[in-house]
N, C-alpha and C. Protein backbone atom coordinates (compact mmCIF):
# COMPACT_ATOMS: atom_id res chain seq x y z
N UNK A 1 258.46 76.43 292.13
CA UNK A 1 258.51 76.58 290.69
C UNK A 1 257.35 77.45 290.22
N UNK A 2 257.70 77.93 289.15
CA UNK A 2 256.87 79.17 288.58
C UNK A 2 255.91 78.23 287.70
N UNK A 3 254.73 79.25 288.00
CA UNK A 3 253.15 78.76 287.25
C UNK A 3 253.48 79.16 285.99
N UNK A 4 252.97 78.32 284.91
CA UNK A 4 253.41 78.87 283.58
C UNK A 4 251.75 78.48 282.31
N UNK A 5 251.57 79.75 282.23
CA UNK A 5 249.99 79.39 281.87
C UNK A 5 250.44 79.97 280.25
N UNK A 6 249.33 79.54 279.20
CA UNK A 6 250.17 79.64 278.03
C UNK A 6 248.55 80.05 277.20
N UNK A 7 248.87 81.62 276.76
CA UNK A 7 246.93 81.96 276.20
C UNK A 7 246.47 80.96 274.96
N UNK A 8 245.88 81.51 274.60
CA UNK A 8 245.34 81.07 273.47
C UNK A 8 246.30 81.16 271.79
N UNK A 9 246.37 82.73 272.03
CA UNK A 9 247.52 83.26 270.95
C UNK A 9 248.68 82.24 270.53
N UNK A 10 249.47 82.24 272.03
CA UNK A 10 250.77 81.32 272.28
C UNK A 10 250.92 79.93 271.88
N UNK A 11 249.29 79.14 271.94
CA UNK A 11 248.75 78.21 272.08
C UNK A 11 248.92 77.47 270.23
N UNK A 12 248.57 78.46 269.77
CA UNK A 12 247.99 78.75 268.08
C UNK A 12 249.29 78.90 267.36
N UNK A 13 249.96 79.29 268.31
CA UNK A 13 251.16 79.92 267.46
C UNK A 13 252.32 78.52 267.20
N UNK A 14 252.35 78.13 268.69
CA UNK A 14 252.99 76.89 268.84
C UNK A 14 252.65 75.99 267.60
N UNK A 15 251.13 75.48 267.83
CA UNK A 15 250.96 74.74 266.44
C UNK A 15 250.82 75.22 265.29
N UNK A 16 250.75 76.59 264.93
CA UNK A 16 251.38 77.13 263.67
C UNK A 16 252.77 76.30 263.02
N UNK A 17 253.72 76.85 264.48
CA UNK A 17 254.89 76.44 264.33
C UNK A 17 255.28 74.75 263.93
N UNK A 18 254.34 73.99 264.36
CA UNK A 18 254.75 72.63 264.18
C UNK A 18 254.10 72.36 263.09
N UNK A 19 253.35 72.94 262.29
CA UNK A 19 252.73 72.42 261.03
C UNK A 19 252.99 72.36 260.27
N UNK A 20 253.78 74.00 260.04
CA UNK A 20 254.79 74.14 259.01
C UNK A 20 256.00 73.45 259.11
N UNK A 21 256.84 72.92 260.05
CA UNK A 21 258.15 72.35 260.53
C UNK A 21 257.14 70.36 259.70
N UNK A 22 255.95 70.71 260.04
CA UNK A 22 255.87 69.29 258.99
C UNK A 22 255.19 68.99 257.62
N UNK A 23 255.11 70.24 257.49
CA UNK A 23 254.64 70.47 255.92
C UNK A 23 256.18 70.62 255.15
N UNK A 24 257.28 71.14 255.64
CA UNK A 24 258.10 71.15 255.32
C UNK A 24 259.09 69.91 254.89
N UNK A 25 258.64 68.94 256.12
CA UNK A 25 259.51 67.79 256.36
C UNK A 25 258.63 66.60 255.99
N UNK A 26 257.84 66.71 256.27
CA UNK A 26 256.41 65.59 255.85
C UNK A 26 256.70 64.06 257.03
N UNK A 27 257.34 65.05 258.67
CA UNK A 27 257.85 64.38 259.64
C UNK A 27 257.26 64.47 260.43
N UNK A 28 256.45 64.17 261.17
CA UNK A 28 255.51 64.25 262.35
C UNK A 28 256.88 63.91 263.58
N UNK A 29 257.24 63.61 263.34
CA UNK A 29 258.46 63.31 264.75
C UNK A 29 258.94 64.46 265.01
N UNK A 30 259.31 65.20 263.37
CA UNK A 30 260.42 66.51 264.17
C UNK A 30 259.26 67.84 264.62
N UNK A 31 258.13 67.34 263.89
CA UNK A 31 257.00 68.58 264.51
C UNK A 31 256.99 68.07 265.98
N UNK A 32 256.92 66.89 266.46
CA UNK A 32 256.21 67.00 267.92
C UNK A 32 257.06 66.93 268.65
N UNK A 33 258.98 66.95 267.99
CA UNK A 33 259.99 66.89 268.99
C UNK A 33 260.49 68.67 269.08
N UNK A 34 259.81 69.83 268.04
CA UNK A 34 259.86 70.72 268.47
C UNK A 34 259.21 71.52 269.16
N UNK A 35 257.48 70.66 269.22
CA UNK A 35 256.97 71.23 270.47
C UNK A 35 257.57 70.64 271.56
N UNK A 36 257.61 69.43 271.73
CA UNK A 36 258.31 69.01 273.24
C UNK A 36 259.63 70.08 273.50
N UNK A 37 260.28 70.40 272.84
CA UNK A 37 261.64 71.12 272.88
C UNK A 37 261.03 72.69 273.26
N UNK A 38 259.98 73.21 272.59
CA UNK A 38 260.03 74.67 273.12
C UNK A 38 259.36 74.59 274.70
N UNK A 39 258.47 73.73 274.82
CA UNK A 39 257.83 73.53 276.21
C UNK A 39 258.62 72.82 276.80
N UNK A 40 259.27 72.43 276.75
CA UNK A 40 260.71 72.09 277.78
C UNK A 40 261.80 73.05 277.96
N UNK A 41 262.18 74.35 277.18
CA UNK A 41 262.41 75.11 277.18
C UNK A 41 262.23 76.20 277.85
N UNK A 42 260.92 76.51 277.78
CA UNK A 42 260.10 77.52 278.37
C UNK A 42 259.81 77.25 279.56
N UNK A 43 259.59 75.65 279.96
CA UNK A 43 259.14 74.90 281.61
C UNK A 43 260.28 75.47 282.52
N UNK A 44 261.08 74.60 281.93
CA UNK A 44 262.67 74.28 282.48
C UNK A 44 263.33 75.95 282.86
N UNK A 45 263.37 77.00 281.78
CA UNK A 45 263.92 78.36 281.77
C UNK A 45 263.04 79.04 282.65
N UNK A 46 261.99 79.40 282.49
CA UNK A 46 261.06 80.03 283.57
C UNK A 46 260.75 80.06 284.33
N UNK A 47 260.40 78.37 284.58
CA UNK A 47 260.16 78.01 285.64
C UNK A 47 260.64 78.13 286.60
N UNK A 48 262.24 78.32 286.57
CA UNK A 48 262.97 77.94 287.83
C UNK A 48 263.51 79.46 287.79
N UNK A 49 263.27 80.47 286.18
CA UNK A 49 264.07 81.69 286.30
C UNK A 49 263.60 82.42 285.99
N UNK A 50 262.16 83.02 286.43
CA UNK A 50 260.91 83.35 286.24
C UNK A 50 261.76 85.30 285.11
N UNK A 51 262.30 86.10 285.68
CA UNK A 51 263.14 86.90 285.38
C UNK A 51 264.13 86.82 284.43
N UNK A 52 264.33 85.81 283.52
CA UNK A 52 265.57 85.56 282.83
C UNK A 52 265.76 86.29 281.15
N UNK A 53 264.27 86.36 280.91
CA UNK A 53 263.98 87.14 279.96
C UNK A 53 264.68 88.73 279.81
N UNK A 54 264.70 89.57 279.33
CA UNK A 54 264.65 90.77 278.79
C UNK A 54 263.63 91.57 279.36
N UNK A 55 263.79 92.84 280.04
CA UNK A 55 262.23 93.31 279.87
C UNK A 55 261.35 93.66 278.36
N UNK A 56 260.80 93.59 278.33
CA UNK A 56 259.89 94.54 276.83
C UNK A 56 258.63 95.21 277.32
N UNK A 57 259.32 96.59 277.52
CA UNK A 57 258.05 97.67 278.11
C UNK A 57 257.37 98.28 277.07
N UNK A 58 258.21 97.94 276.25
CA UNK A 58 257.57 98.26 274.43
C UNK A 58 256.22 97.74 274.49
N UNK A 59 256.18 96.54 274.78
CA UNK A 59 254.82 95.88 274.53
C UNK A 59 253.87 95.91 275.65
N UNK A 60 253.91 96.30 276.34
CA UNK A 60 253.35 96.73 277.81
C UNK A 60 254.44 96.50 279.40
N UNK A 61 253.26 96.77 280.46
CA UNK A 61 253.91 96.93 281.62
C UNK A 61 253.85 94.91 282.26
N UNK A 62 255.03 94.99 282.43
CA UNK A 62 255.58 93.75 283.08
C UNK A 62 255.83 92.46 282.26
N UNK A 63 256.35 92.51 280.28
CA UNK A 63 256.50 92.24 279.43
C UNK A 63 257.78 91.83 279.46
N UNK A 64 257.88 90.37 279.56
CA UNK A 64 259.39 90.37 279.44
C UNK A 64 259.68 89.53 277.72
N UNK A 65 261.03 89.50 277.26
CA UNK A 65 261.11 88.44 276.09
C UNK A 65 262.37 87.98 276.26
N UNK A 66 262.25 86.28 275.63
CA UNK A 66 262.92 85.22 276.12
C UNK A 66 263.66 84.86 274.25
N UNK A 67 264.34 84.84 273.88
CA UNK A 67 264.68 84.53 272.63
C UNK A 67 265.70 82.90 272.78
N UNK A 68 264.60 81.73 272.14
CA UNK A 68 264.83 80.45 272.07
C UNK A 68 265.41 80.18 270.45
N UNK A 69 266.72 79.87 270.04
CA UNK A 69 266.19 78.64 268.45
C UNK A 69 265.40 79.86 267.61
N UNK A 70 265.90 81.19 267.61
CA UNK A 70 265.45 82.16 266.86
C UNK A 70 263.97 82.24 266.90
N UNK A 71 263.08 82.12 268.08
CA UNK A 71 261.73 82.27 268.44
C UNK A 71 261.46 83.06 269.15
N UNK A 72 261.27 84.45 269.28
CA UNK A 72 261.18 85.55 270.85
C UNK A 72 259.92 85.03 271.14
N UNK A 73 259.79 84.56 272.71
CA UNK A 73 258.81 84.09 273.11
C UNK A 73 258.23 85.51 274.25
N UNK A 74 257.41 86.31 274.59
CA UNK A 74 257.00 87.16 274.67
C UNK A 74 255.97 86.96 275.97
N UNK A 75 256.42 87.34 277.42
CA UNK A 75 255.66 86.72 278.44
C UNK A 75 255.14 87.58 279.41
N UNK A 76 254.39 87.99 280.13
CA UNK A 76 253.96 88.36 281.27
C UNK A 76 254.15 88.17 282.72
N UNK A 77 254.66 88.72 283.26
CA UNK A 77 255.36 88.10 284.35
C UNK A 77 254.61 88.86 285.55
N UNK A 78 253.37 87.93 286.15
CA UNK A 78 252.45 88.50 286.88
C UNK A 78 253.08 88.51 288.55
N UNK A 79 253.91 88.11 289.01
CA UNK A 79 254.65 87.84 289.68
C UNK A 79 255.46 86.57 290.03
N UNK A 80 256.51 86.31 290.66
CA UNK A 80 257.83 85.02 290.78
C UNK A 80 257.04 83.66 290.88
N UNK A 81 255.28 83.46 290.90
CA UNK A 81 254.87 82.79 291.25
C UNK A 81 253.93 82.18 289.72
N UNK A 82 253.78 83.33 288.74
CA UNK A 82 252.95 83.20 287.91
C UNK A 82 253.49 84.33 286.97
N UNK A 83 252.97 83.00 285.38
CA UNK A 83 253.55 83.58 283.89
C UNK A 83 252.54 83.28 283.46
N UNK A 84 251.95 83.93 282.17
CA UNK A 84 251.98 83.75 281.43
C UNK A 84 252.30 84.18 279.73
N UNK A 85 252.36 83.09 278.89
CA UNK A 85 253.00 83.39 277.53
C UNK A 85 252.34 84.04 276.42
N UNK A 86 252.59 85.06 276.15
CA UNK A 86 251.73 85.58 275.66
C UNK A 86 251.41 85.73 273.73
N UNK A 87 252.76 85.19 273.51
CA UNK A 87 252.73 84.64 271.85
C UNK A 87 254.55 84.39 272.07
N UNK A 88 254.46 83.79 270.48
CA UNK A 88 255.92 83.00 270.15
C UNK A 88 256.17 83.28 268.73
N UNK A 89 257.05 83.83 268.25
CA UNK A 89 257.01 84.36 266.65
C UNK A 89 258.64 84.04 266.40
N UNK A 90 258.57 84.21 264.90
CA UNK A 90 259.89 84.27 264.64
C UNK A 90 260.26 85.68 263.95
N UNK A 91 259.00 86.52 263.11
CA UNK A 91 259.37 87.73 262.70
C UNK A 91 259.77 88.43 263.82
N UNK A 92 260.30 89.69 263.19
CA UNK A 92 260.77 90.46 264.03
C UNK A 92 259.81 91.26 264.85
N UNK A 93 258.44 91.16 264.22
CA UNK A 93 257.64 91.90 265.11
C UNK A 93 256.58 91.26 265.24
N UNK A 94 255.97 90.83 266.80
CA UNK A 94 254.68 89.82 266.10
C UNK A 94 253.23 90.68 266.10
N UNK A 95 252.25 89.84 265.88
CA UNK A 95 250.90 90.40 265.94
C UNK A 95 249.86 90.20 266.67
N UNK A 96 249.87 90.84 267.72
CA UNK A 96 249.26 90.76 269.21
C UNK A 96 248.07 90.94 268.53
């Protein structure tokens, strides 16, 4: 199974994502059942299908993107052995 290391950016972004999902809802359940859901997502998909993504040479060399639940998750694919994620957005373009 593929190493799946997750920066800082990716890290930030994730709980971006769950803050607003509970500022919205004023639900702490559905914030921490959509982080469990994208990191089960991303474990489960990568892990076992390190390649399953898209390339994106747009954003540099060995850039792939994974589009979850309308989230392009945006990864590095250092080889079949090792990832990492390099941000998670929902605009259409994010901000590296």
């Amino acid at each position: 199974m593929t190493n799946i290391q997750f920066t800082d950016e990716a890290t930030n972004n994730l709980i971006s994502q769950a803050l607003y999902i509970y500022e919205l809802t004023l639900d702490a359940q559905k914030a921490d059942k959509y982080l469990l859901t994208m990191k089960t997502h991303i474990s489960q998909s990568l892990g076992y299908f390190p390649r399953l993504g898209r390339p994106a040479e747009e954003f540099g060399k060995n850039i792939r993107k994974l589009v979850h639940q309308q989230y392009t998750i945006l990864y590095k694919l250092h080889d079949d052995d090792n990832i990492s994620i390099i941000t998670i957005y929902r605009e259409n373009l994010p901000s590296l």
